[in-house]
C-alpha atoms as a PDB file:
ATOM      1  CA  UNK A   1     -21.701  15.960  57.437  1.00  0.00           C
ATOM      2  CA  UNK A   2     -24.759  18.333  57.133  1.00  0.00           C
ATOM      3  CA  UNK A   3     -27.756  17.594  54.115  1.00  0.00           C
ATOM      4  CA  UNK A   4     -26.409  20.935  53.051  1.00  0.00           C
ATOM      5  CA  UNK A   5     -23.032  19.436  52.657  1.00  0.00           C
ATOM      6  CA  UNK A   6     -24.232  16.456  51.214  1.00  0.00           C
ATOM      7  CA  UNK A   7     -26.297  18.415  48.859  1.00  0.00           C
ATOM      8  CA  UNK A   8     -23.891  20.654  47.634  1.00  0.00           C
ATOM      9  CA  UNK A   9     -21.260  17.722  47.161  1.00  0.00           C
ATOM     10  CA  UNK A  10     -23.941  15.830  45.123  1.00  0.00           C
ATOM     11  CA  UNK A  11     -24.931  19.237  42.631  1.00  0.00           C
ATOM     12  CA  UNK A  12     -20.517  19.406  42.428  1.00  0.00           C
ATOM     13  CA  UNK A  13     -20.352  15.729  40.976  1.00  0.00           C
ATOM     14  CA  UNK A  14     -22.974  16.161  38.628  1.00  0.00           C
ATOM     15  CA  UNK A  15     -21.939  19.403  37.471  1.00  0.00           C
ATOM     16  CA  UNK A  16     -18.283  17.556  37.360  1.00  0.00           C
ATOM     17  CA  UNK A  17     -20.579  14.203  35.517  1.00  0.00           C
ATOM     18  CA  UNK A  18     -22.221  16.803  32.896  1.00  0.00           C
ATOM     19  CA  UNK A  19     -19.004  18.245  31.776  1.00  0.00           C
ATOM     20  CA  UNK A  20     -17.016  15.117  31.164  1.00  0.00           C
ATOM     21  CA  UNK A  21     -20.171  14.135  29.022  1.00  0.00           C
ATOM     22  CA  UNK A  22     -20.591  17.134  26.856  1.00  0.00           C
ATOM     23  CA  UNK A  23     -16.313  17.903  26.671  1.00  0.00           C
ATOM     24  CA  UNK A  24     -16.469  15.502  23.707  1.00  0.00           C
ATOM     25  CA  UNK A  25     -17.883  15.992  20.527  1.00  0.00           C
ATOM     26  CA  UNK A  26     -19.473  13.640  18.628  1.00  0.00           C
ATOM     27  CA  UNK A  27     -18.414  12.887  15.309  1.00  0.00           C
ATOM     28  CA  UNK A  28     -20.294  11.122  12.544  1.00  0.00           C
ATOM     29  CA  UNK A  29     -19.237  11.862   9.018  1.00  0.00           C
ATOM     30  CA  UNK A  30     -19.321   9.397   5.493  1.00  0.00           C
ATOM     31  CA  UNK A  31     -17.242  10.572   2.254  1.00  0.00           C
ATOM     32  CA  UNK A  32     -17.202   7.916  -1.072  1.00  0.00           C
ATOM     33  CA  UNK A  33     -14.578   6.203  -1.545  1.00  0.00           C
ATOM     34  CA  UNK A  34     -13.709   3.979  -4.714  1.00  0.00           C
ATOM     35  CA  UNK A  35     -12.840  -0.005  -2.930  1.00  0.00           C
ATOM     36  CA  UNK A  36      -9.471   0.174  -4.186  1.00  0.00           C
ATOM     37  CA  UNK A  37      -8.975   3.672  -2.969  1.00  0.00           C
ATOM     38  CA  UNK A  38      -6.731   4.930  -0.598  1.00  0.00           C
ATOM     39  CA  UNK A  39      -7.036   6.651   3.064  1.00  0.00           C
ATOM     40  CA  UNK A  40      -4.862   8.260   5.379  1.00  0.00           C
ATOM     41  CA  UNK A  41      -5.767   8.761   9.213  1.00  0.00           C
ATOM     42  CA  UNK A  42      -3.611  11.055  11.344  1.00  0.00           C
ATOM     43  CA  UNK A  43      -3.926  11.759  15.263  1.00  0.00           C
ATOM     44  CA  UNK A  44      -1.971  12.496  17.936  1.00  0.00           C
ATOM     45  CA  UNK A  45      -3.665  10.886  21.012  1.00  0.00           C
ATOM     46  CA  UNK A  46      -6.163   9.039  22.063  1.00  0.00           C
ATOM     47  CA  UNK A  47      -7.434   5.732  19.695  1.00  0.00           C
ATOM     48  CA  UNK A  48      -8.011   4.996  16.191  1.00  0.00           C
ATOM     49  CA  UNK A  49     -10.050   1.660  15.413  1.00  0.00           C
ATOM     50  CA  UNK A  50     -10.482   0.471  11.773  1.00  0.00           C
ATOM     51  CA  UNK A  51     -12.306  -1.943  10.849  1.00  0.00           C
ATOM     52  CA  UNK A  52     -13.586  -3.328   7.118  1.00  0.00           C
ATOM     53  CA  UNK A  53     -17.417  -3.734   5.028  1.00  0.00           C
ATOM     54  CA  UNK A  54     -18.396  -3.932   1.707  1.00  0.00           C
ATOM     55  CA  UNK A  55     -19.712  -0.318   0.894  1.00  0.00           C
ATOM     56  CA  UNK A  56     -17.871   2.002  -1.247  1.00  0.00           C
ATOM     57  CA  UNK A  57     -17.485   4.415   1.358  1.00  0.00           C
ATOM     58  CA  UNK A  58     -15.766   5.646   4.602  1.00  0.00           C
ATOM     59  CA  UNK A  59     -17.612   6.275   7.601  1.00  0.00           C
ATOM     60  CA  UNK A  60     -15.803   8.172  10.820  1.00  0.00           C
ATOM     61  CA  UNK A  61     -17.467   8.116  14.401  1.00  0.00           C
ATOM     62  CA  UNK A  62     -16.089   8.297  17.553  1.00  0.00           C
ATOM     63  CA  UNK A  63     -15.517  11.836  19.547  1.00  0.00           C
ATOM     64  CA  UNK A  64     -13.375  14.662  19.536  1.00  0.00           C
ATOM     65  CA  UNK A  65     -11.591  15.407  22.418  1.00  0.00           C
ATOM     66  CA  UNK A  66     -12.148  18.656  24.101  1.00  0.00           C
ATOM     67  CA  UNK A  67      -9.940  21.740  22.925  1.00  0.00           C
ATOM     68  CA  UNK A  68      -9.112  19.722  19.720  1.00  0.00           C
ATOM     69  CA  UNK A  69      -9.719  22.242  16.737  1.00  0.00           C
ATOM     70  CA  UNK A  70     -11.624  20.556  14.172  1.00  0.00           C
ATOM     71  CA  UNK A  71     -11.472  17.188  12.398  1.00  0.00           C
ATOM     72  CA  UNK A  72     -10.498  17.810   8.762  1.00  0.00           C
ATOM     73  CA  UNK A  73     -11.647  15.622   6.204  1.00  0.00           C
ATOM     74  CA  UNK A  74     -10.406  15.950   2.758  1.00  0.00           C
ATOM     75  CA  UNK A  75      -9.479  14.552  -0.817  1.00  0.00           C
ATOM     76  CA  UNK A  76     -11.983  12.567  -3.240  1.00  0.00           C
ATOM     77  CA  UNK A  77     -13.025   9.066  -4.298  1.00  0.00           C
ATOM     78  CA  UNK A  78      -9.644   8.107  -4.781  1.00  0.00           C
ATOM     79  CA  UNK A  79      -7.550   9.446  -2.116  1.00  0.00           C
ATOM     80  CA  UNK A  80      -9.338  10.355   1.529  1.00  0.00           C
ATOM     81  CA  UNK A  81      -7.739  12.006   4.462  1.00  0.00           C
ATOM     82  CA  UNK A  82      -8.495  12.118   8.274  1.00  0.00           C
ATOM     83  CA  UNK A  83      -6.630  14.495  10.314  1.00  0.00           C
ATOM     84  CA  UNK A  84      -7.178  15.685  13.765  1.00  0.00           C
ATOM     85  CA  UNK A  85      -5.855  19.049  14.055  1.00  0.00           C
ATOM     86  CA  UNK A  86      -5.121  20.339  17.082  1.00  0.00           C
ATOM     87  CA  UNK A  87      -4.258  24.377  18.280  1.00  0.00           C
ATOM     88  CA  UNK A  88      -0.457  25.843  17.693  1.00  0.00           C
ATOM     89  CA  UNK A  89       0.297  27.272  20.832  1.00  0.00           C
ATOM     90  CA  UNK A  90       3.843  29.364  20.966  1.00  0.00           C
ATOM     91  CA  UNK A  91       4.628  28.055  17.006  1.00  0.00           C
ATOM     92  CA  UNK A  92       5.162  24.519  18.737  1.00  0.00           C
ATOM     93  CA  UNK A  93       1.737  22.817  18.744  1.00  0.00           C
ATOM     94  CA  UNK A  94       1.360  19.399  20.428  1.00  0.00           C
ATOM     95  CA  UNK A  95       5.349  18.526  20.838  1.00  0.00           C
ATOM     96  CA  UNK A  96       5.735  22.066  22.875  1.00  0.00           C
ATOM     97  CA  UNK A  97       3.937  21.541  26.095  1.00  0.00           C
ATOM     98  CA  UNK A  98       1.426  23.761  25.788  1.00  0.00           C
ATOM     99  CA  UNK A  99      -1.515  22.022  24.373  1.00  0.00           C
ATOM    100  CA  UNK A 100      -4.038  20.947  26.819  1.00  0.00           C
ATOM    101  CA  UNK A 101      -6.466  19.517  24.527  1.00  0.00           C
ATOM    102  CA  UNK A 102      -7.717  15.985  25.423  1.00  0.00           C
ATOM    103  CA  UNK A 103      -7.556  12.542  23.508  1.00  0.00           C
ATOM    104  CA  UNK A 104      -9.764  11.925  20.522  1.00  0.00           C
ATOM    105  CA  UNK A 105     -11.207   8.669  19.187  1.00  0.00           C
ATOM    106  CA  UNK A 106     -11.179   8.035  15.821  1.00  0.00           C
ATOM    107  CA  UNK A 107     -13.667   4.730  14.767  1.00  0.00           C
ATOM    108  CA  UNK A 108     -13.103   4.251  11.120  1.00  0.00           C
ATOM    109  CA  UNK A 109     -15.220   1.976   8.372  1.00  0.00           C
ATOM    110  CA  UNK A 110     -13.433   1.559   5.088  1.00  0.00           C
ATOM    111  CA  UNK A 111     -13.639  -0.882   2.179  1.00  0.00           C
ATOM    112  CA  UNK A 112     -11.742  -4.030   2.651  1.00  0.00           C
ATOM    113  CA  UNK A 113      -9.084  -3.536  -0.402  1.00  0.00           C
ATOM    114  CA  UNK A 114      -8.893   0.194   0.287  1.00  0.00           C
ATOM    115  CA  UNK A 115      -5.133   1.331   1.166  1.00  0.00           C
ATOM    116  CA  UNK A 116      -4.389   2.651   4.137  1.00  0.00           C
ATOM    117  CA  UNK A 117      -1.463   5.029   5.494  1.00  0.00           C
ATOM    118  CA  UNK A 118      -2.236   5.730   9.551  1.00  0.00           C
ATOM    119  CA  UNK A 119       0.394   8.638  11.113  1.00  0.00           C
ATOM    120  CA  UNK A 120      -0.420   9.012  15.176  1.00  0.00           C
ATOM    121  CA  UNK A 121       1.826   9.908  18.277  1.00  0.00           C
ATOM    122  CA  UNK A 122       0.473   8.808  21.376  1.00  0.00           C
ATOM    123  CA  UNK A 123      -2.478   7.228  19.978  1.00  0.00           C
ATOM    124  CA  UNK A 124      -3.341   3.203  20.442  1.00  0.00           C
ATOM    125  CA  UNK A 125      -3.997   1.480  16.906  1.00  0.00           C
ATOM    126  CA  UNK A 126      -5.876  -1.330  16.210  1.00  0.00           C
ATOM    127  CA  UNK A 127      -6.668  -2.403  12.874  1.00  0.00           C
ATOM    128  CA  UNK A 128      -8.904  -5.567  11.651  1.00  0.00           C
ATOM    129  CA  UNK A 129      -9.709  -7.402   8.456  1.00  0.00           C
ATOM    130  CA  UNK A 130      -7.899  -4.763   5.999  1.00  0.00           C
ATOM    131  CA  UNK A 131      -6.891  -7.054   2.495  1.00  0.00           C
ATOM    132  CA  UNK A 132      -5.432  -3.736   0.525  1.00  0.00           C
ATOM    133  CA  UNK A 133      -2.210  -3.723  -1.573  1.00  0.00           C
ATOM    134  CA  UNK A 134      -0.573  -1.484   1.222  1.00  0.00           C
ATOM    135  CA  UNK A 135      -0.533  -1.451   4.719  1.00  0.00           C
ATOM    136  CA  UNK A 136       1.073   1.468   6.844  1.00  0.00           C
ATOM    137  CA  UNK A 137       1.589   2.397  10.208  1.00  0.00           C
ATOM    138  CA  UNK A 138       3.733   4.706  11.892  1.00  0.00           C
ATOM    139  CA  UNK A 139       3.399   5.752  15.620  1.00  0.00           C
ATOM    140  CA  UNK A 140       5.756   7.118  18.844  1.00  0.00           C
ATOM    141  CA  UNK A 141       4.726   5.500  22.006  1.00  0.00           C
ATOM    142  CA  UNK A 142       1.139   4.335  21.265  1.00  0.00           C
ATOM    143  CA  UNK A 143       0.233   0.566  20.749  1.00  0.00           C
ATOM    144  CA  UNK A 144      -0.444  -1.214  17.615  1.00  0.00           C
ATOM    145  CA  UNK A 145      -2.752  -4.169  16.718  1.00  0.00           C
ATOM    146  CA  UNK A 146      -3.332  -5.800  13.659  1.00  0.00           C
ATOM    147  CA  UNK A 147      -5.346  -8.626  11.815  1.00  0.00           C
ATOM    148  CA  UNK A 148      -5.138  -8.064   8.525  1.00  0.00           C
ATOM    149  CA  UNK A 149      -4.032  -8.948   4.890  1.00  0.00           C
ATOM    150  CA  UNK A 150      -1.943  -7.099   2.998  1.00  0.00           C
ATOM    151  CA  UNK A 151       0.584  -7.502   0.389  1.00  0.00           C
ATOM    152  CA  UNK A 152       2.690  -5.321   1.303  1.00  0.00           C
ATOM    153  CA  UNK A 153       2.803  -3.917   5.327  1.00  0.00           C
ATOM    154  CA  UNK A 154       5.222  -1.066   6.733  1.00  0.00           C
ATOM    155  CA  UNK A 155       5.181  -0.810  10.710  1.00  0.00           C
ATOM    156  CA  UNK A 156       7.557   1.819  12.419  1.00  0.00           C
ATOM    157  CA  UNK A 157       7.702   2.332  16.461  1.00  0.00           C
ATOM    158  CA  UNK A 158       9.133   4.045  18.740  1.00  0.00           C
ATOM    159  CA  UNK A 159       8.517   3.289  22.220  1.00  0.00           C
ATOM    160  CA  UNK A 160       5.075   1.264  21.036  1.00  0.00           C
ATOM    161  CA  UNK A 161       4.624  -2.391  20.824  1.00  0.00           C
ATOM    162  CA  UNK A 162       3.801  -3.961  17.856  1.00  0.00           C
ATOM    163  CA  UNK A 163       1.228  -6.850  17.894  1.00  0.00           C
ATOM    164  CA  UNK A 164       0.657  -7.852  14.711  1.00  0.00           C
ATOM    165  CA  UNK A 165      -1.274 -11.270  12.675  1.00  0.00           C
ATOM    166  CA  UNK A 166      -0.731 -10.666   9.247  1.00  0.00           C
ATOM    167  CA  UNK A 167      -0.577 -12.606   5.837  1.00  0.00           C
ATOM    168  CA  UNK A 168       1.823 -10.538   3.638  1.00  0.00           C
ATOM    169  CA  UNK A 169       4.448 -11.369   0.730  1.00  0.00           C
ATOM    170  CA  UNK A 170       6.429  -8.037   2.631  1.00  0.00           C
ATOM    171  CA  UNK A 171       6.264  -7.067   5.810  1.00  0.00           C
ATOM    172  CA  UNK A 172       9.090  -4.620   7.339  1.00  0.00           C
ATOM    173  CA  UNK A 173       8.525  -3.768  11.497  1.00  0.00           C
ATOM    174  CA  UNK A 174      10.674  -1.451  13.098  1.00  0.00           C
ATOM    175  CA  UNK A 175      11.203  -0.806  16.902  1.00  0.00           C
ATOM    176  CA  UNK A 176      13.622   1.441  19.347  1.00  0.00           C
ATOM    177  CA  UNK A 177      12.446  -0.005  23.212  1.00  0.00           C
ATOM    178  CA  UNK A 178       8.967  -1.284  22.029  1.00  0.00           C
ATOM    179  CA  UNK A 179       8.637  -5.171  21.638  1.00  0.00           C
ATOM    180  CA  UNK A 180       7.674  -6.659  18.173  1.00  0.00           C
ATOM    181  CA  UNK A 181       5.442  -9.785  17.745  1.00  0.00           C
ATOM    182  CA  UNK A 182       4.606 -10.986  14.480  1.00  0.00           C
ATOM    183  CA  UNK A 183       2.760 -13.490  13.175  1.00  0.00           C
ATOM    184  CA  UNK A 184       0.993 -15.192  10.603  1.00  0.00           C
ATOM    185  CA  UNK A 185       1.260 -16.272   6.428  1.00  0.00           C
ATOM    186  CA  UNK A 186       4.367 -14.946   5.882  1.00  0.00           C
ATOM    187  CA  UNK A 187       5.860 -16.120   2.531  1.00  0.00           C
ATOM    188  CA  UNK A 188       8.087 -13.504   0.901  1.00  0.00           C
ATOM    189  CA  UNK A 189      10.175 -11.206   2.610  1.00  0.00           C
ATOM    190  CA  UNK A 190      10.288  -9.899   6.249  1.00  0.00           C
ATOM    191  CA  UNK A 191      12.561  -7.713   7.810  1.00  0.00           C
ATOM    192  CA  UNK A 192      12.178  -6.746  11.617  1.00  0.00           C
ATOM    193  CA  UNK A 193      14.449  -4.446  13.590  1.00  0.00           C
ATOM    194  CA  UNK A 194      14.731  -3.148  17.261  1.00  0.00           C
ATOM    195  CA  UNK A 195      17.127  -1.654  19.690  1.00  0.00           C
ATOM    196  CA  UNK A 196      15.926  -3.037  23.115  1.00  0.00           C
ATOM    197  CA  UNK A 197      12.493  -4.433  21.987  1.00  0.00           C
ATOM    198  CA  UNK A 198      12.006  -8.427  21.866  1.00  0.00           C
ATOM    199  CA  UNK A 199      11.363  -9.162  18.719  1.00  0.00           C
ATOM    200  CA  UNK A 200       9.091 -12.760  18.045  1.00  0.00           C
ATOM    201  CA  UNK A 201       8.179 -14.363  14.846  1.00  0.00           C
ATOM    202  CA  UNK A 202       6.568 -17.056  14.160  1.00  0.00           C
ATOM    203  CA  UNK A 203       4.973 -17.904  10.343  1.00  0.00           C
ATOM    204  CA  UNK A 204       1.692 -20.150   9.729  1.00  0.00           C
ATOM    205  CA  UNK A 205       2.306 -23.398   7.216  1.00  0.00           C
ATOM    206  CA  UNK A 206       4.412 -20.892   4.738  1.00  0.00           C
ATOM    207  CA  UNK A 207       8.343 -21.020   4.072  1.00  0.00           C
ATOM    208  CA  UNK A 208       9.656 -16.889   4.075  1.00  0.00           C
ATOM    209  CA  UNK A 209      11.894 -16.329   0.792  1.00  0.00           C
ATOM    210  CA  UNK A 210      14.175 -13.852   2.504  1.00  0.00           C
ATOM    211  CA  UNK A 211      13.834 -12.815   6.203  1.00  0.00           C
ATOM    212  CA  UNK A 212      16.207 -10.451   8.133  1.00  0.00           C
ATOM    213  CA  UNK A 213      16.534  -9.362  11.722  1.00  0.00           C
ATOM    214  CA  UNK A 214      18.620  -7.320  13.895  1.00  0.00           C
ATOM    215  CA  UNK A 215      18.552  -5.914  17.639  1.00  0.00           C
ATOM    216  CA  UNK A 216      21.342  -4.304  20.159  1.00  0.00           C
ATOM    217  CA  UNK A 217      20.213  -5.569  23.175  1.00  0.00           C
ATOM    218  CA  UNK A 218      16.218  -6.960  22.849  1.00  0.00           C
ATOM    219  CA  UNK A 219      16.620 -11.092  22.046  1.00  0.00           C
ATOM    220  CA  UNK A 220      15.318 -12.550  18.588  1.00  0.00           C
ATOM    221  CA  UNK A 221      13.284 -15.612  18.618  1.00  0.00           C
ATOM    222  CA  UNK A 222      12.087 -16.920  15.001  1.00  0.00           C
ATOM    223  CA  UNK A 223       9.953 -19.684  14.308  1.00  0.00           C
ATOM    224  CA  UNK A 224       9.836 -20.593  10.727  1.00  0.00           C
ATOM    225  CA  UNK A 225      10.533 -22.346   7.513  1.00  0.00           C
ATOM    226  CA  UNK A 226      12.534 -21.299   4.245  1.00  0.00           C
ATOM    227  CA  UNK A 227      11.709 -21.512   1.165  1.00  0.00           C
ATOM    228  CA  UNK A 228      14.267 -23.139  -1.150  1.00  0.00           C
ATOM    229  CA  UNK A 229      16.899 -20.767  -1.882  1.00  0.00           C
ATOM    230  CA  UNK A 230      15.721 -18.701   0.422  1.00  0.00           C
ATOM    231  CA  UNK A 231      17.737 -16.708   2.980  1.00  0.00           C
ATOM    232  CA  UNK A 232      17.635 -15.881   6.560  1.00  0.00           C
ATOM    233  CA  UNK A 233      20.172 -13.171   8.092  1.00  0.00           C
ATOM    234  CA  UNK A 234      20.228 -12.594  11.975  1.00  0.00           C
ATOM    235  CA  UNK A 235      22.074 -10.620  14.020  1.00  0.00           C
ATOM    236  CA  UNK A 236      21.985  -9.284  17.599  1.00  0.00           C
ATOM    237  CA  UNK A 237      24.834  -7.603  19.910  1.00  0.00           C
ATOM    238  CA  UNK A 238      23.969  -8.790  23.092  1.00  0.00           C
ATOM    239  CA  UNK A 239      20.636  -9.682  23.175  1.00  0.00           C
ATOM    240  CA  UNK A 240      19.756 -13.770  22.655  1.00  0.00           C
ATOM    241  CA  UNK A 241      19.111 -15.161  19.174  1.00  0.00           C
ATOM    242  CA  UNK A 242      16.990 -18.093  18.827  1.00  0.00           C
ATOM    243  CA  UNK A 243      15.795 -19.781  15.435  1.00  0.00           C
ATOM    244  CA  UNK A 244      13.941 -22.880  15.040  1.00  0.00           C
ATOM    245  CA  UNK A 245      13.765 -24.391  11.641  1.00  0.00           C
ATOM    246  CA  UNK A 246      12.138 -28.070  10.505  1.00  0.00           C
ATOM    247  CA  UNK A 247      13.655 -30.742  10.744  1.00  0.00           C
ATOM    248  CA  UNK A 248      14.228 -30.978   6.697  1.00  0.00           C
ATOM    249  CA  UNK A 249      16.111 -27.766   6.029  1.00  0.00           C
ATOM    250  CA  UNK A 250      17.894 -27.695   3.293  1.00  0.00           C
ATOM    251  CA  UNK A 251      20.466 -24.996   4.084  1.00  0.00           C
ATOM    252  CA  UNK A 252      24.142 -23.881   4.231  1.00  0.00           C
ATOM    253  CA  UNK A 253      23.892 -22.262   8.097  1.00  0.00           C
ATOM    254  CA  UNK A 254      26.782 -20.143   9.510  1.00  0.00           C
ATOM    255  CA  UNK A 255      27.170 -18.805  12.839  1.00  0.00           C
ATOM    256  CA  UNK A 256      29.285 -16.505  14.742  1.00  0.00           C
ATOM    257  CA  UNK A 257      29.477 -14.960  18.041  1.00  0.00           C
ATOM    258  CA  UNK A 258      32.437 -12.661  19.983  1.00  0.00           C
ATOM    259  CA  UNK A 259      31.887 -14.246  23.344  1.00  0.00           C
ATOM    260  CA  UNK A 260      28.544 -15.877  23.304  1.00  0.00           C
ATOM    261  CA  UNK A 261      27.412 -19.330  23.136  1.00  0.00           C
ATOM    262  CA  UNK A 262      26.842 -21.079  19.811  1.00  0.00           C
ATOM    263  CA  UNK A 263      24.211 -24.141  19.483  1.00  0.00           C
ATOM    264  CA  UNK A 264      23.693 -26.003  16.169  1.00  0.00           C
ATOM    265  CA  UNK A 265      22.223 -29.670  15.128  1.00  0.00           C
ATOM    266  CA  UNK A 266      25.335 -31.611  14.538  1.00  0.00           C
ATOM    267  CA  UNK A 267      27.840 -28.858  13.847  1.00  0.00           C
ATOM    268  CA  UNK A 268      30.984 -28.437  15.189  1.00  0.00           C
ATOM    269  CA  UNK A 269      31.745 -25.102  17.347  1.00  0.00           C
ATOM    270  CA  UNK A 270      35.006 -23.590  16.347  1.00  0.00           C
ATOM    271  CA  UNK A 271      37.032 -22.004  18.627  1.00  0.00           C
ATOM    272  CA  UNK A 272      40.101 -20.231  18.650  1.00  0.00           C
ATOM    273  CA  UNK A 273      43.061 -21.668  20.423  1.00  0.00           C
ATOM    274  CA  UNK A 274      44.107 -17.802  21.568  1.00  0.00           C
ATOM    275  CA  UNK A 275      41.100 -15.242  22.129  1.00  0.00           C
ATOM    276  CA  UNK A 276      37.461 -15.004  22.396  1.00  0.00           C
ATOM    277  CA  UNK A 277      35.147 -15.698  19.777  1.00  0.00           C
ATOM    278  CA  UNK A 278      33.489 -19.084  18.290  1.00  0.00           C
ATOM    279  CA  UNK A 279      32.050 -20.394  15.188  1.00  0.00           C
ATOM    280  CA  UNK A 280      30.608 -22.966  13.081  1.00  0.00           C
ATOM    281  CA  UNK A 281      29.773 -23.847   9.315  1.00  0.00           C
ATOM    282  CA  UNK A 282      27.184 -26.817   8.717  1.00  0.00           C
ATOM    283  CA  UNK A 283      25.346 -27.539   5.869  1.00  0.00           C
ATOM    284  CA  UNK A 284      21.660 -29.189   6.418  1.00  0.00           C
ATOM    285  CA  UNK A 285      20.217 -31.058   3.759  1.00  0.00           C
ATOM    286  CA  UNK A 286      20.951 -30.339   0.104  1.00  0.00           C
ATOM    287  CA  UNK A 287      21.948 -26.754   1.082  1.00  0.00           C
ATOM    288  CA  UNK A 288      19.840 -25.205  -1.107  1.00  0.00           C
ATOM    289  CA  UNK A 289      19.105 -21.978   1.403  1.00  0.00           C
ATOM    290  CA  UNK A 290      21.654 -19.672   2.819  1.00  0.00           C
ATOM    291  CA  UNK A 291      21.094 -18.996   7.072  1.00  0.00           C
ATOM    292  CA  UNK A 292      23.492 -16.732   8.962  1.00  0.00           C
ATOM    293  CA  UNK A 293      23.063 -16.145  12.951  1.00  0.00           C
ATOM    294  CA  UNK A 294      25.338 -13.779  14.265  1.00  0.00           C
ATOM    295  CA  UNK A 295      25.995 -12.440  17.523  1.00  0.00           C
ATOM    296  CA  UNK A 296      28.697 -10.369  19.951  1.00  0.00           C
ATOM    297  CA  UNK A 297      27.863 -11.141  23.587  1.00  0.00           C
ATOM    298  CA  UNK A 298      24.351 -13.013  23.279  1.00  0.00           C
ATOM    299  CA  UNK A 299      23.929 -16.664  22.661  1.00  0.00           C
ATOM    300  CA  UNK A 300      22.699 -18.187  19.313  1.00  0.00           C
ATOM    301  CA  UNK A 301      21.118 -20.832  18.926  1.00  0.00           C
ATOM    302  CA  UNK A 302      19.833 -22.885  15.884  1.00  0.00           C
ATOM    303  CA  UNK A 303      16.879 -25.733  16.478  1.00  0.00           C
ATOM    304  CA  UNK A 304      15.600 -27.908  14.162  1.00  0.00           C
ATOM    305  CA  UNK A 305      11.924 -29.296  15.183  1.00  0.00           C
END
C-alpha cells in the first residue's frame, strides 16, 4: 500500500470519526417540577437512565439520535412530559419500516417522590432510587432495571426482561417470552405473569398479604413468607412451580397437577386409581393462610425452609 493510499484511508476514517461525533445532538434542558409531581418519559430506542436528588426540578441530558425530530418537552410544575418524536414516514412512523433515525439517550434527574410513568419500545430502562407513590413502566423488547421504592409499581413486557429490587405494598409484572426477577420488601400484594418467561421472586424479611402467579410454559420459583391470612395462588401449564415457605407457616395448602409431580412437607399425594392427575390437601400450622399450587404437565413443589 502506497502513502497515498494510506493517506487517503486515514482522511476516510476521520471524516467517518467526525460524523459519528457530530450525528448526535446534545441535549441539556431543566423544567420545575413540584417533589411530589409527576413525569412521563417516552422513547422508542436507544436508553433512558433515571436517577433521583433533592431539587425541585427535572434535568434531561443525554443525545438525540440522528434523524430524530425534536425532543418535546411539555406540561408544568405538576405534570412534566418527555417525548422523543421521531418522523412519520408513509402515515406509519417508527412501526412501518421506514424510519432510519438512530437511538437516542435519554439521562433523566427528577425529585425522589416525583411519579413517574416511562412508555419506550426498543429502549433499555434503568431506573434508581425513585420513592414516589407510583411507579410505571411499559416497554416491547427493551430491558428494564430497577432499584427503587414505590408504593405502588406497574411493569409490562413484551419480549424484555424485567430485573427489578423494589420495596412496594403493590407490585404487578407482566411478561410474554421475557424473564421476570423480582425482588426485595414486598409486603402487600404482588401479582406476576408470563407466557414463556421464568419468573423468580424472592421477598426481604417481609410476609406478602396476597401474591399471585401464572405462566404457560416459563417455571415459577417463589421465595417467601405470608402474612397471616394471607394468600398465595400459583399456577403454571407446563412450566415447573417451585415455592419455598418457612418452616412455621401457618396455612391450609392445596395442590393439583394433570400429570405432573406433586411435592409437599408431610402431605399425602392423592391419586386416582383410573386416570392421570394427582393431588393433595395439608394444612401447616394453625392454617391461618390459604396457598394453592396448581399445575397441568409441570411439577410443583412446596418447601418449607
Amino acid at each position: 500500500m502506497t502513502r497515498a493510499h494510506i493517506q487517503r484511508l486515514a482522511f476516510g476514517l476521520a471524516l467517518l470519526t467526525a460524523h459519528g461525533a457530530f450525528a448526535a445532538t446534545p441535549i441539556n434542558e431543566s423544567r420545575p417540577l413540584d417533589p411530589r409531581g409527576r413525569v412521563e418519559i417516552e422513547n422508542v430506542k436507544g436508553n433512558v437512565d433515571v436517577r433521583v436528588w433533592d431539587k425541585p426540578e427535572v434535568k434531561i441530558e443525554g443525545s438525540l439520535g440522528e434523524g430524530v425530530e425534536r425532543l418535546e418537552i411539555d406540561g408544568d410544575r405538576e405534570h412534566l412530559s418527555i417525548r422523543v418524536k421521531y418522523p412519520n414516514r408513509s402515515g406509519m412512523g417508527v412501526f412501518g419500516g421506514s424510519d432510519k433515525s438512530e437511538p437516542t439517550d435519554l439521562r433523566v434527574m427528577v425529585p425522589v417522590r416525583a411519579d413517574l410513568d416511562i412508555d419506550v419500545v426498543s429502549a433499555d430502562v434503568n431506573v434508581e432510587g425513585v420513592a414516589s407513590n407510583e411507579l410505571s413502566i411499559d416497554t416491547v423488547s427493551g430491558e428494564v432495571t430497577v432499584a427503587a421504592a414505590p408504593r405502588e409499581a406497574d411493569f409490562d413486557s413484551v419480549s424484555g426482561d424485567l430485573v427489578l429490587t423494589v420495596n412496594s405494598s403493590r407490585v404487578s409484572a407482566e411478561t410474554v417470552s421475557g424473564d421476570l426477577n423480582l425482588r426485595g420488601r414486598l409486603d402487600g400484594e404482588v401479582r406476576v405473569e408470563t407466557v414463556s418467561g421464568r419468573i423468580d421472586v424472592s421477598t426481604l424479611n417481609t410476609r406478602v398479604q396476597k401474591l399471585s402467579g401464572s405462566t404457560v410454559s416459563g417455571d415459577i420459583r417463589i421465595n417467601t413468607a405470608l402474612a397471616t391470612n394471607g394468600r398465595i395462588s400459583l399456577e403454571t401449564v407446563s412450566g415447573d412451580l417451585d415455592l419455598t415457605l418457612p418452616r412455621n407457616l401457618s396455612a391450609n395448602v392445596r395442590g393439583e397437577s394433570f400429570s405432573g409431580d406433586l411435592t409437599a412437607p408431610g402431605a399425602q399425594i392423592n391419586r386416582p386409581k383410573h386416570g392421570p392427575g394427582s393431588s393433595f390437601d395439608h394444612r401447616y400450622g394453625n392454617g391461618d393462610g390459604d396457598v394453592t399450587i396448581e399445575s397441568f404437565s409441570g411439577d410443583a413443589t412446596l418447601r418449607l425452609e
